[in-house]
Protein backbone atom coordinates (compact mmCIF):
# COMPACT_ATOMS: atom_id res chain seq x y z
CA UNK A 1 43.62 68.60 194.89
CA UNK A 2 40.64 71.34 195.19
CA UNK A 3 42.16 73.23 193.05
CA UNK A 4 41.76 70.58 190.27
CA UNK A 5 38.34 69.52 192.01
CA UNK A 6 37.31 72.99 191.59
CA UNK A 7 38.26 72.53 187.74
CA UNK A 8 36.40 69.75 187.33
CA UNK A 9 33.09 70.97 188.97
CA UNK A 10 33.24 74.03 186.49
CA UNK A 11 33.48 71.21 183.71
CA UNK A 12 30.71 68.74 184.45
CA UNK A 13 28.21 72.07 185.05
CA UNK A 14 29.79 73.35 181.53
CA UNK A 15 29.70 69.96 179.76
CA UNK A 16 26.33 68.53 181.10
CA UNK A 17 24.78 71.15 178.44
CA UNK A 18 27.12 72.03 176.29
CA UNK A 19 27.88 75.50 174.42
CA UNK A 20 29.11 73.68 171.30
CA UNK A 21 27.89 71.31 168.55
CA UNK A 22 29.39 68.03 169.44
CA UNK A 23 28.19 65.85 171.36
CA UNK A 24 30.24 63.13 171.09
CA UNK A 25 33.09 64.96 172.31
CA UNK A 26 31.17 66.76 175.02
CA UNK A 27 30.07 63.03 176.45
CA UNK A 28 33.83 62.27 176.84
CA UNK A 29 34.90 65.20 178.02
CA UNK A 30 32.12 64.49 180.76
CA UNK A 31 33.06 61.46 181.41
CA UNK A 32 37.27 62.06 181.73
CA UNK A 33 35.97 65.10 184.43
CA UNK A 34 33.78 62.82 186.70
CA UNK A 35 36.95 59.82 186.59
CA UNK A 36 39.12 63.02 187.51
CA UNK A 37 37.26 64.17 190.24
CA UNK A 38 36.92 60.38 191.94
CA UNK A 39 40.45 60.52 191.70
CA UNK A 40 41.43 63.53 192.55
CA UNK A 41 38.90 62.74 195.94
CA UNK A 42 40.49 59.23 195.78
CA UNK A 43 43.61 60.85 196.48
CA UNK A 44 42.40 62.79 199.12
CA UNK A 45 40.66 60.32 201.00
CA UNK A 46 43.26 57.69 201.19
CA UNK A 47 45.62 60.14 202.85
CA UNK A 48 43.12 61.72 205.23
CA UNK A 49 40.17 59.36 205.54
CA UNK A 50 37.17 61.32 205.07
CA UNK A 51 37.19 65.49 203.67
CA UNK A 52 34.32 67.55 202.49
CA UNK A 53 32.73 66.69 199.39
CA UNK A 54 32.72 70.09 197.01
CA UNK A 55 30.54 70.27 194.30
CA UNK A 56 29.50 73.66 194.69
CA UNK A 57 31.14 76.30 192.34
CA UNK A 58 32.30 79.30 194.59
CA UNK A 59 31.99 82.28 193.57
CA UNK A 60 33.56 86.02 195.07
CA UNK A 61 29.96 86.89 195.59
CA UNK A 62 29.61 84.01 198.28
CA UNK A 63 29.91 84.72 202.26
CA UNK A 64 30.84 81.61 203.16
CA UNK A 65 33.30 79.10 202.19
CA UNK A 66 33.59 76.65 204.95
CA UNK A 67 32.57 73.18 204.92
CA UNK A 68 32.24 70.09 207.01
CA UNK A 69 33.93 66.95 206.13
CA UNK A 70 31.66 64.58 205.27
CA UNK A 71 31.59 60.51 206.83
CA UNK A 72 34.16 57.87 205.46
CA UNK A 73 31.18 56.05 203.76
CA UNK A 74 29.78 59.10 202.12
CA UNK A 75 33.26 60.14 200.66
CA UNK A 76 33.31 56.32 199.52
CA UNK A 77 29.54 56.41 197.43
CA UNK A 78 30.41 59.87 195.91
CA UNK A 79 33.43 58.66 194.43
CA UNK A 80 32.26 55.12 193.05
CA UNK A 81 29.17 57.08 192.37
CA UNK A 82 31.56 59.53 189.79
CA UNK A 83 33.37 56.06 188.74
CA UNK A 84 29.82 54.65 187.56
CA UNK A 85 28.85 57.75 185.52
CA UNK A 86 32.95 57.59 183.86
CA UNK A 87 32.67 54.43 183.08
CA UNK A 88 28.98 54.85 181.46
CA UNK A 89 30.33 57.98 179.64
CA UNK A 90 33.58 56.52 178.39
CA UNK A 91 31.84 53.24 177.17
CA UNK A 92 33.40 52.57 173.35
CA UNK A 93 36.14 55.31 173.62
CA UNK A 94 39.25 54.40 172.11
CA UNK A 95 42.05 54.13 174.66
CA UNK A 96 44.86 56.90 174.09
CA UNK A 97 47.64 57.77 175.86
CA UNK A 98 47.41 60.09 179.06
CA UNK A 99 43.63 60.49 178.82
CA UNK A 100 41.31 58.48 180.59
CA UNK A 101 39.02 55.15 179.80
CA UNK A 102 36.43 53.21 180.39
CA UNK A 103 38.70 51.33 181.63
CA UNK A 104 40.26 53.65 183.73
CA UNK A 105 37.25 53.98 185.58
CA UNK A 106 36.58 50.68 186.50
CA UNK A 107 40.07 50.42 188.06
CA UNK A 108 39.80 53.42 190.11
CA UNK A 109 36.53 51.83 190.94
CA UNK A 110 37.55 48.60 191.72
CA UNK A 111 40.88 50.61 193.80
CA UNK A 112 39.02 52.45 195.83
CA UNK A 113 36.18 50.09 196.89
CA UNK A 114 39.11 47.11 197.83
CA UNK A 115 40.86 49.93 200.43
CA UNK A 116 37.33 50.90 201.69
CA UNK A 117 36.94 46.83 202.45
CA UNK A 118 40.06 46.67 204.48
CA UNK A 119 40.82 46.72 208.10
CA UNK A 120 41.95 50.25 208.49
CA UNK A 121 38.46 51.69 207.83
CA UNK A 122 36.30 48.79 209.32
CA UNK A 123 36.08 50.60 212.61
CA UNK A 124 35.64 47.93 214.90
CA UNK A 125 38.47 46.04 213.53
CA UNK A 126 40.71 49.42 213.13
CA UNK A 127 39.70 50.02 217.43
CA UNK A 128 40.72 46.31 218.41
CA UNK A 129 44.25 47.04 216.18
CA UNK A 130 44.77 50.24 217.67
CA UNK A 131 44.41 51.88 221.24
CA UNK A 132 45.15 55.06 219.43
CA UNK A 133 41.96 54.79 216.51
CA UNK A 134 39.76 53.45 219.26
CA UNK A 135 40.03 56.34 221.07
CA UNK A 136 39.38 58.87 218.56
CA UNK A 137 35.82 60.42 218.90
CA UNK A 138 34.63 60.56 215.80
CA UNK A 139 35.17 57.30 213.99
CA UNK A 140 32.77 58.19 211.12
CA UNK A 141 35.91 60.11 209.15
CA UNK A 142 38.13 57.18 209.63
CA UNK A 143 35.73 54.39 207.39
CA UNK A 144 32.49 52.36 208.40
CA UNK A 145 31.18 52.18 211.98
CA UNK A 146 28.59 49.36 211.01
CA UNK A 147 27.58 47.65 208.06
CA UNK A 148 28.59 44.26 206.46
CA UNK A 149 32.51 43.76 205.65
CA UNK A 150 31.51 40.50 204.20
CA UNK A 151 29.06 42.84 201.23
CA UNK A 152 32.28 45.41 200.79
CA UNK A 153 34.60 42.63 200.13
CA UNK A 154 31.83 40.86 198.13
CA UNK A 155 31.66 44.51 195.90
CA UNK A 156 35.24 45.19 195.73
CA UNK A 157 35.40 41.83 194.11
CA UNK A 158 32.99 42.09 191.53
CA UNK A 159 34.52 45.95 191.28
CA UNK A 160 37.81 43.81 190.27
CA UNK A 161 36.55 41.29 188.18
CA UNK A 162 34.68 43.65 185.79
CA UNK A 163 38.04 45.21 185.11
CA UNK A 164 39.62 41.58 184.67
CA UNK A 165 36.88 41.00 181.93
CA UNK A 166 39.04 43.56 179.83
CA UNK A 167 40.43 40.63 178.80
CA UNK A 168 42.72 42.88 175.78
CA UNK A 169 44.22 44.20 178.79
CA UNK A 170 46.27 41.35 180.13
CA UNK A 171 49.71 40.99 179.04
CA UNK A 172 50.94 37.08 179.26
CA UNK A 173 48.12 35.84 181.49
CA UNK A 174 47.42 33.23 179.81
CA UNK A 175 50.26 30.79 180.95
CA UNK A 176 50.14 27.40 182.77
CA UNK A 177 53.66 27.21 183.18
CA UNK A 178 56.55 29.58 184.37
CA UNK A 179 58.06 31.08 181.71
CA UNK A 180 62.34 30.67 181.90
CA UNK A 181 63.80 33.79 184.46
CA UNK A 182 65.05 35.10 181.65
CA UNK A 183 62.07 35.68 179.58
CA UNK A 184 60.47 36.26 183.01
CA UNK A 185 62.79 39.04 183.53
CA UNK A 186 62.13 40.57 180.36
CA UNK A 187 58.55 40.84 180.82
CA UNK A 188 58.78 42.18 183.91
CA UNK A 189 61.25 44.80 182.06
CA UNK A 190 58.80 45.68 179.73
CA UNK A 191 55.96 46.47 181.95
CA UNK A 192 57.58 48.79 183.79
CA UNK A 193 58.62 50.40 180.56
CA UNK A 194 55.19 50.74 179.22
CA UNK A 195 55.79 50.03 175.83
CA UNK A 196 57.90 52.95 175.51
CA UNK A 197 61.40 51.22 174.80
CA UNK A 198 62.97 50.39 172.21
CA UNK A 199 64.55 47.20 173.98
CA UNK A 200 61.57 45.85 175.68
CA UNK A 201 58.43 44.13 174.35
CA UNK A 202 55.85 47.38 172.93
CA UNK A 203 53.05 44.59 173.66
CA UNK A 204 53.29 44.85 177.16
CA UNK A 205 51.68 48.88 177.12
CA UNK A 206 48.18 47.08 177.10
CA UNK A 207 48.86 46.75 180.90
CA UNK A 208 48.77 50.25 181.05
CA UNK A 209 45.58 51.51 182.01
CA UNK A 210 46.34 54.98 182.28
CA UNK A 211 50.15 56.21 182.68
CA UNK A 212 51.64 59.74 182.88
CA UNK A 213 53.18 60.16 179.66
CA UNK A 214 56.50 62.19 178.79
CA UNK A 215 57.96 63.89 175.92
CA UNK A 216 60.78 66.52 175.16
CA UNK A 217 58.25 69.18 174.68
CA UNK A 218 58.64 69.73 178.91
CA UNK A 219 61.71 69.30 180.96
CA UNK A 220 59.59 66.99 183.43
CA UNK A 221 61.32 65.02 186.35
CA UNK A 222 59.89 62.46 185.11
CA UNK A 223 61.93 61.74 182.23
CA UNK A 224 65.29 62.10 184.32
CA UNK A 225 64.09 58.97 186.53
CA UNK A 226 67.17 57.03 185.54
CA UNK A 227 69.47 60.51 186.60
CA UNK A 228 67.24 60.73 189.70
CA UNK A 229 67.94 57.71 190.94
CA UNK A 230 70.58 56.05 189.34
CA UNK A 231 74.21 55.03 190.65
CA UNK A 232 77.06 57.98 191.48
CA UNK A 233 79.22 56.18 189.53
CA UNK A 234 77.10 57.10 185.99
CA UNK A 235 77.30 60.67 187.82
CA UNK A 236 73.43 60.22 188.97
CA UNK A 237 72.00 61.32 192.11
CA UNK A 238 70.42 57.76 193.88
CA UNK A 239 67.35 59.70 194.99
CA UNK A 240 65.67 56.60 195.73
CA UNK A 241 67.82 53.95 197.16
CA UNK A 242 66.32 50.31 197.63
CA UNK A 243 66.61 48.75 201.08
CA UNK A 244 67.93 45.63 202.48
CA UNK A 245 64.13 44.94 203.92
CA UNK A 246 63.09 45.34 199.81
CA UNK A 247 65.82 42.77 198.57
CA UNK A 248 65.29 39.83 201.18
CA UNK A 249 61.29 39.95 200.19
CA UNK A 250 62.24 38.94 196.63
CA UNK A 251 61.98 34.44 197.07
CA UNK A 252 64.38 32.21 195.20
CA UNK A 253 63.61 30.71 192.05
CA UNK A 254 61.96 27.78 193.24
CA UNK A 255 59.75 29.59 195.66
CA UNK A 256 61.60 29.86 198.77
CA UNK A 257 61.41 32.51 201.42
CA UNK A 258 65.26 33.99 201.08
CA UNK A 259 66.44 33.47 204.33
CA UNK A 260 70.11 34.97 205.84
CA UNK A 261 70.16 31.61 208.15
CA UNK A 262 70.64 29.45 205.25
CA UNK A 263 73.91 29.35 204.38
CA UNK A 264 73.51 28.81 200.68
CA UNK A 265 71.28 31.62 200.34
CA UNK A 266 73.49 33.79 202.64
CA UNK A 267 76.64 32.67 200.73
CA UNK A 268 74.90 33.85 197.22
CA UNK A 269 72.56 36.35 197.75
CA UNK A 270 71.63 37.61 194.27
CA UNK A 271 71.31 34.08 192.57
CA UNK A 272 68.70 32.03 191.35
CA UNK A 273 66.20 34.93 192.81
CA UNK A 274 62.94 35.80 191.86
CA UNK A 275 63.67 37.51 188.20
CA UNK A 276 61.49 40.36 189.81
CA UNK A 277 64.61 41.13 191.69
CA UNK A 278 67.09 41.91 188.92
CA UNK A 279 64.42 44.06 186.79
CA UNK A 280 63.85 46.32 189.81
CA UNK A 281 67.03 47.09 191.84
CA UNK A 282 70.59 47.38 190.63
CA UNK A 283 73.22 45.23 192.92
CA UNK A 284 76.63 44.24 193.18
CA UNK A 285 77.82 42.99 189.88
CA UNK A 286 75.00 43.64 188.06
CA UNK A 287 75.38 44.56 184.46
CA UNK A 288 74.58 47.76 183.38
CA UNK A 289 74.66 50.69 180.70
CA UNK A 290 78.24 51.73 179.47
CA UNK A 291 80.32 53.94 181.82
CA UNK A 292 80.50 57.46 180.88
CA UNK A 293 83.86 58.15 179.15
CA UNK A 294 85.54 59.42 182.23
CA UNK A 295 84.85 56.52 183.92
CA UNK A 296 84.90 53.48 181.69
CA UNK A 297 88.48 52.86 181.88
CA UNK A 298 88.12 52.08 185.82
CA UNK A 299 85.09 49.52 184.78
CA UNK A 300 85.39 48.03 181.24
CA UNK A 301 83.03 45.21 182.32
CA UNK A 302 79.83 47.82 183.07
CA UNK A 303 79.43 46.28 186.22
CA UNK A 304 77.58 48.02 189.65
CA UNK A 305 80.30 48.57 192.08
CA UNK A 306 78.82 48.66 195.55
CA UNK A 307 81.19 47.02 197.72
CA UNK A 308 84.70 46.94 198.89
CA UNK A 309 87.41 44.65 197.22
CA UNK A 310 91.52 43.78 197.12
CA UNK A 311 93.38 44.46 194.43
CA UNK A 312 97.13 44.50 193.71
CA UNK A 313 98.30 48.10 193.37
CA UNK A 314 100.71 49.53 191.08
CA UNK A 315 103.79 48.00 193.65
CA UNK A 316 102.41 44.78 194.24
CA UNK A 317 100.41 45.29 197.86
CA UNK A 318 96.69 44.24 198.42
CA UNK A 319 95.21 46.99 199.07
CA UNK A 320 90.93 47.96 199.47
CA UNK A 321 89.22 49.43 197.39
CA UNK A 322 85.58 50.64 197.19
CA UNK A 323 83.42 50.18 194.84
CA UNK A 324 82.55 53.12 191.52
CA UNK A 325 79.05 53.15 192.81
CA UNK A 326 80.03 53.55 196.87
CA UNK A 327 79.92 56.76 198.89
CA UNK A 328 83.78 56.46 199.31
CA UNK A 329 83.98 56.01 194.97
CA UNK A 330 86.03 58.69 193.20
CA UNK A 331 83.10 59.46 191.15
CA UNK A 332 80.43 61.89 192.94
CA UNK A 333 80.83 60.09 196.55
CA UNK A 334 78.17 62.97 197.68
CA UNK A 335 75.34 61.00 195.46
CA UNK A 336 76.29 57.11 196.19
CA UNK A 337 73.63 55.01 197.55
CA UNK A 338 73.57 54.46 201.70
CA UNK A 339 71.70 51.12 201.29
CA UNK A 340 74.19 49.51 198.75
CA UNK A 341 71.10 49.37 195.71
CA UNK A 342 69.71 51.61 193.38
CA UNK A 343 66.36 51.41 191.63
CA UNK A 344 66.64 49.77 188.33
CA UNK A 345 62.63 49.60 187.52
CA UNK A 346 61.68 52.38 185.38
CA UNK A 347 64.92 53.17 184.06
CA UNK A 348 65.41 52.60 180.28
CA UNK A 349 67.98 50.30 179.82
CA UNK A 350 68.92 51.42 176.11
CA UNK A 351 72.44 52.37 175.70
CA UNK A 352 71.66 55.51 173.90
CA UNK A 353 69.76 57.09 176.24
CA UNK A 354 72.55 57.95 178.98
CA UNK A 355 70.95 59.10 182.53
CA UNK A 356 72.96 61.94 183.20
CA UNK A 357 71.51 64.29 180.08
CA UNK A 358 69.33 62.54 178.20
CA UNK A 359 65.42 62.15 178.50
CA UNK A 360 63.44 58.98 178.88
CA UNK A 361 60.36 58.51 177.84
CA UNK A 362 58.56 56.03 179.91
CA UNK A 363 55.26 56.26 181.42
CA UNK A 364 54.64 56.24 185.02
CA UNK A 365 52.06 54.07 185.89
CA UNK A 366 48.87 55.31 187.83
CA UNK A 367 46.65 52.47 187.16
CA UNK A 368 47.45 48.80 186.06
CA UNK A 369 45.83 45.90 184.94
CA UNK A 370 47.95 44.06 187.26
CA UNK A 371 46.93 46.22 190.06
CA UNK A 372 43.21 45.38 189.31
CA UNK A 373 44.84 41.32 189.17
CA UNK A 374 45.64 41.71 192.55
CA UNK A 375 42.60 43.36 194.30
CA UNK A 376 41.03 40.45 192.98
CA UNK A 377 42.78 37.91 194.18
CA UNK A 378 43.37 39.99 197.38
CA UNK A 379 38.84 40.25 197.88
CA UNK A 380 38.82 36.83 196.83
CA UNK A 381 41.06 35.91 199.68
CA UNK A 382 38.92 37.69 202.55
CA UNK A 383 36.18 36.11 201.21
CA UNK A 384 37.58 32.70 202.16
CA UNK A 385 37.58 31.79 198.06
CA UNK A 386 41.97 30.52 198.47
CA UNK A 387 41.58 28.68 194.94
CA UNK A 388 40.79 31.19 192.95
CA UNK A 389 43.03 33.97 194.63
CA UNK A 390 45.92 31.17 193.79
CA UNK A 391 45.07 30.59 190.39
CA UNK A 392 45.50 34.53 189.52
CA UNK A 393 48.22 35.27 191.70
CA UNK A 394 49.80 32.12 189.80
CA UNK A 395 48.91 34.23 186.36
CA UNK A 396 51.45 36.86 187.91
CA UNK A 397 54.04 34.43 188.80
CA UNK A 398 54.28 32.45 185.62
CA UNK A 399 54.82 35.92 183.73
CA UNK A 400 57.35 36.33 186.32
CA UNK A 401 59.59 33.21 185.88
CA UNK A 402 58.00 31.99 189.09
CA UNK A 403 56.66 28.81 190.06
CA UNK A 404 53.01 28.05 191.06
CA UNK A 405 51.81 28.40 194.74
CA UNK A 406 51.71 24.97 196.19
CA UNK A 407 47.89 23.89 196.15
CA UNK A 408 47.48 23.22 200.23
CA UNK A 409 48.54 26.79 200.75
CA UNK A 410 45.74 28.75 202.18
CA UNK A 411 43.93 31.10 205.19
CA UNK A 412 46.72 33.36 206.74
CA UNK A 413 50.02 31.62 205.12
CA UNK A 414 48.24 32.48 201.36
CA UNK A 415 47.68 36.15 202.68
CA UNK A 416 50.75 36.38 203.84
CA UNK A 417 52.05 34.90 200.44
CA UNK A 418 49.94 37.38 198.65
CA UNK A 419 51.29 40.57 200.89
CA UNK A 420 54.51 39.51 199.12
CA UNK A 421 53.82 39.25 195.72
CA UNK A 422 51.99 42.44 195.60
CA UNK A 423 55.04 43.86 197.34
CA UNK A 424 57.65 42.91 194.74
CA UNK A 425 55.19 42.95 191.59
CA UNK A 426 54.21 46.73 192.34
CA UNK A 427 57.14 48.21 193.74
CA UNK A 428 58.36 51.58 193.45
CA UNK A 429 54.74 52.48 192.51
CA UNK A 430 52.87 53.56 195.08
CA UNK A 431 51.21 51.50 196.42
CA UNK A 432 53.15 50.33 199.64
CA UNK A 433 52.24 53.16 201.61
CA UNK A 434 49.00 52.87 201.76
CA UNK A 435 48.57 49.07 201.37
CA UNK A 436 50.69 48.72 204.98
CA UNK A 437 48.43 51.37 206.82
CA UNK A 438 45.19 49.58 205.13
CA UNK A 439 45.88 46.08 206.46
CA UNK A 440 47.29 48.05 209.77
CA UNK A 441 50.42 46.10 209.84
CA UNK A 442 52.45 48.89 209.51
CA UNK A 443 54.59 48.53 213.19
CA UNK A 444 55.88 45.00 211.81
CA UNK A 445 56.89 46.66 207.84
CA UNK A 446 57.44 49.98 207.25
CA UNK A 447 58.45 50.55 211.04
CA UNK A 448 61.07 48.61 211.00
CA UNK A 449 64.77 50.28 210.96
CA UNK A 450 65.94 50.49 207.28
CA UNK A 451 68.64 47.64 206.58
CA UNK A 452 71.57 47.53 204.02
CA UNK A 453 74.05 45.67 202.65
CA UNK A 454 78.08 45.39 202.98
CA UNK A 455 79.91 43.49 200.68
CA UNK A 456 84.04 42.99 200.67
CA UNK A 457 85.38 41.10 198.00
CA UNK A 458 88.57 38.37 198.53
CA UNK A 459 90.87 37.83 196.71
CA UNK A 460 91.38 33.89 196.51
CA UNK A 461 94.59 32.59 196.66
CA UNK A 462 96.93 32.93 193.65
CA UNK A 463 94.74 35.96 192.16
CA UNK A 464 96.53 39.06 191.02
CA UNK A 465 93.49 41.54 189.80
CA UNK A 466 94.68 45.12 189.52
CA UNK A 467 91.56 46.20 187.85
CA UNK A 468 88.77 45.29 189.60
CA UNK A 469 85.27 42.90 187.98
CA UNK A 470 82.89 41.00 189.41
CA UNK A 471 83.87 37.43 189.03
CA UNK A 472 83.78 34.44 191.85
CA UNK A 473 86.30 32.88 190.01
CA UNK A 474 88.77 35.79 191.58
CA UNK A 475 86.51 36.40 194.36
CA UNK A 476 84.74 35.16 197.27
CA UNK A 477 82.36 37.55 198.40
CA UNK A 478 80.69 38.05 201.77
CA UNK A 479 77.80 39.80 202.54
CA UNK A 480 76.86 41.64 206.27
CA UNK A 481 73.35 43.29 206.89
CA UNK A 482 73.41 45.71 208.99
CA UNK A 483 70.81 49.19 209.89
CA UNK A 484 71.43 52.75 208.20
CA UNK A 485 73.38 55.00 210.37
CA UNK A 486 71.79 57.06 213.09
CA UNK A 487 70.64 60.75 211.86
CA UNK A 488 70.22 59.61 208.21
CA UNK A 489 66.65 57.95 208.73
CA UNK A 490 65.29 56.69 211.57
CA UNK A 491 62.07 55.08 211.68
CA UNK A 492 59.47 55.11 214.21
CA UNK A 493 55.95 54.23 213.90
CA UNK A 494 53.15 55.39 215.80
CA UNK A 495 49.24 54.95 215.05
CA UNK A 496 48.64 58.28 214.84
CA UNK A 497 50.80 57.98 211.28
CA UNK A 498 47.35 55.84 209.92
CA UNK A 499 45.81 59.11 208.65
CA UNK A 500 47.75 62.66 207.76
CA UNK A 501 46.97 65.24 209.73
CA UNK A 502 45.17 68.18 208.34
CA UNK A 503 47.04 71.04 207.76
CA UNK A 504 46.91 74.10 210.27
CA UNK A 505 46.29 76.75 207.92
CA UNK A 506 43.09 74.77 206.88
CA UNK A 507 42.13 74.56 210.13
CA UNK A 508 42.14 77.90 211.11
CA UNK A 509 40.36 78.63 207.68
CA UNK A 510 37.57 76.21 207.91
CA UNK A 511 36.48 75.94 211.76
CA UNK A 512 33.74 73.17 210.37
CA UNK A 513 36.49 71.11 210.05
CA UNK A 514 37.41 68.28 212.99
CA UNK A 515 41.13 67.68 213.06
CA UNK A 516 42.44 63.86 212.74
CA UNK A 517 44.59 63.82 215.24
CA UNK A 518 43.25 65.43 218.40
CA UNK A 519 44.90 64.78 221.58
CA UNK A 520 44.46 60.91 222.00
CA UNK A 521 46.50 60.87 218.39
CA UNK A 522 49.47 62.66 220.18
């Protein structure tokens, strides 16, 4: 990051009187180097709390290059400070892919104010959450030790709304009804493609504040998503596999919490689900792209595979078998998912493009209209204002296929609610992390033991299947959660896990600096 900060430093010194004749250009450029700075410190800061602010240009005649970290709230100014002057600078640009905005700007803005407002870095809330923060001696890097939380929720609002005023922004907002699951799915679908498929709506890229665009020019990971972390049994490598915990936060249809004690839910876990569900994580039975020739004739149907079944063999026995997409498949077992899921979000769905060797080209998203959506309604809820938090997180849900929130839902049931919907509506983009240390409820989330899923498929009586599809006319299915297997990931939270450390190396460069963790964080 201060590599790129140092890049940007040279820039706004360069730009602010500029050696050629255009001055149009040189007030964008100006303004796409102070939104890259705030982010690049945005970045920063939300990993490590507070670091030292740079704008000096070093040089090899200098003698010292050392620096303090400056205080939580300083960190906080200088970046919305660098927003402010973006978003003044950027004013009337046209929005094109990969570069920054106006709008751009205002998100980041709006981002980095709501996390400022949150528990975490109120410091007396943070020391009556944690024995561990309350003990640390110098609070100041951590976020505010006085001030008003009511005034930085009150900002982080307004920080939100002005990016909600983008009104050209919103993609199916505008609704007073659900939308069928279906079409709900399919919107869903095409945010996460960006507008870059040929299958999904191209209308739904206005969401996209600013993405990270691909193209064949570079061999970029980032156009192998769907290889990365796709099913063994397409010969991809499941790099990210979706976890039990991830699937059971996805309600039913009408609004439910899914819940394994009810027996119709248990007894069906995939149906009538939020549509969410489906357009982010591949499951048992799940359609999918065509096989790849070597493997089509085991799965005509283009089906995910990720449980156990009977079939009649060759000589007329019931016999198990697992699943194309399992670790015990006879495709790649070394790359099937441990969790039973793979991640479906992201991946282009088009036939033609097939994971294994071809390139993708959908954007990754780094800031979202939807995002800004939710810090809204998220301020508006610590700010006691449940109405209007309901009516925009109802925007999201009728987009979604979902129904309304009931209208006598409010105070910590509504947060709760809203925890929820942010999970599933941003997953798999970054934001988790940070959102669970933020609201410091990270012991009861991401602390908890990972949790998959085992399915074995019956035959029911009078069914002679000897090549194996998903069908509960053949089958009844049953479905056992149980934890990942010791040694493959084992999770264990401890406060100290709030902030990342700061490297050693940097210590011992920079004595100015005061470690995070010091020995009450052991």
């Amino acid at each position: 990051m201060y590599k790129r900060i140092r890049a940007t430093n040279i820039a706004i010194e360069n730009l602010i009187t500029p050696k050629f004749n255009n001055e149009a250009l040189a007030k964008q450029m100006l303004g796409e180097a102070y939104f890259l700075r705030a982010y690049y410190y945005q970045q920063l800061l939300r990993f490590y709390g507070a670091i030292p602010l740079i704008t000096k240009i070093y040089t090899l005649e200098d003698t010292d290059y050392t620096a303090a970290r400056n205080t939580y709230e300083e960190c906080v100014n200088f970046i919305v400070k660098d927003c402010e002057q973006a978003v003044t600078l950027l004013s009337g640009v046209a929005k094109v892919d990969g570069r920054t905005n106006e709008a751009a700007a205002l998100a980041l803005k709006a981002r980095v104010l709501l996390y400022a407002a949150s528990d975490l870095h109120d410091v007396p809330t943070a020391k009556t959450k944690s024995s561990t923060i309350s003990a640390y001696a110098n609070p100041e890097l951590l976020g505010y030790v006085s001030g008003n939380r009511t005034e930085r929720w009150t900002k982080a609002k307004a920080a939100a709304k002005a990016v909600l005023d983008k009104s050209e922004l919103a993609y199916k907002l505008n609704l007073s009804e659900p939308v069928s699951p279906l079409e709900g799915r399919a919107n869903y679908i095409a945010l996460a493609m960006g507008g870059n498929s040929k299958i999904a709506d191209a209308d739904a890229k206005r969401d996209l504040i600013l993405g990270r665009f691909f193209n064949d020019l570079k061999d970029e990971g980032g156009a192998y998503v769907g290889r990365n972390n796709g099913p063994n049994g397409y010969h991809n490598w499941a790099g990210n596999s979706p976890t039990q915990l991830l699937v059971d936060d996805y309600e039913t249809l009408s609004g439910e919490k899914f819940n394994w004690n009810n027996s119709v839910h248990a007894a069906n876990i995939y149906t009538n689900r939020d549509p969410r569900l489906g357009a982010s994580i591949l499951y048992d039975g799940a359609t999918w792209k065509p096989r790849t020739d070597d493997v089509k004739k085991r799965d005509p149907a283009n089906q995910i595979q990720t449980g156990q079944y009977e079939v009649i063999n060759d000589k007329g026995a019931k016999v198990i078998q697992y699943g194309l997409d399992t670790r015990n498949s006879p495709v790649e077992d070394w790359n099937g998912s441990y969790t039973g899921y793979y991640m479906r979000k992201f991946v282009d769905a088009d036939p033609a493009i097939v994971d294994q060797n071809t390139r993708q080209r959908v954007p990754w998203p780094v800031l979202r209209y939807t995002e800004a959506v939710l810090n809204y309604a998220e301020a508006c809820l610590e700010l006691g204002e449940d109405a209007e938090a309901r009516t925009w997180l109802n925007k999201i849900r009728f987009r979604s296929g979902m129904p309304a929130i009931d209208n006598d839902e409010s105070g910590q049931k509504l947060k709760d609610r809203y925890r929820n919907e942010r999970r599933v509506e941003l997953a798999y983009e970054e934001h988790r992390f940070f959102d669970t240390r933020r609201w410091m409820n990270a012991k009861e989330t991401i602390g908890r033991q990972v949790t998959l899923i085992n399915i074995f498929g019956t035959l029911k009586a009078g069914k002679l299947v000897s090549l194996y599809q998903y069908n509960t006319d053949n089958y009844s299915y049953s479905y056992k959660v149980n934890t990942i297997a010791p040694g493959i990931e084992n999770r264990n939270w401890l406060d100290k896990m709030y902030f990342i450390s700061i490297h050693r190396d940097e210590m011992n460069r920079n004595t100015k600096l005061i470690q995070t963790r010091v020995t009450s964080f052991n």
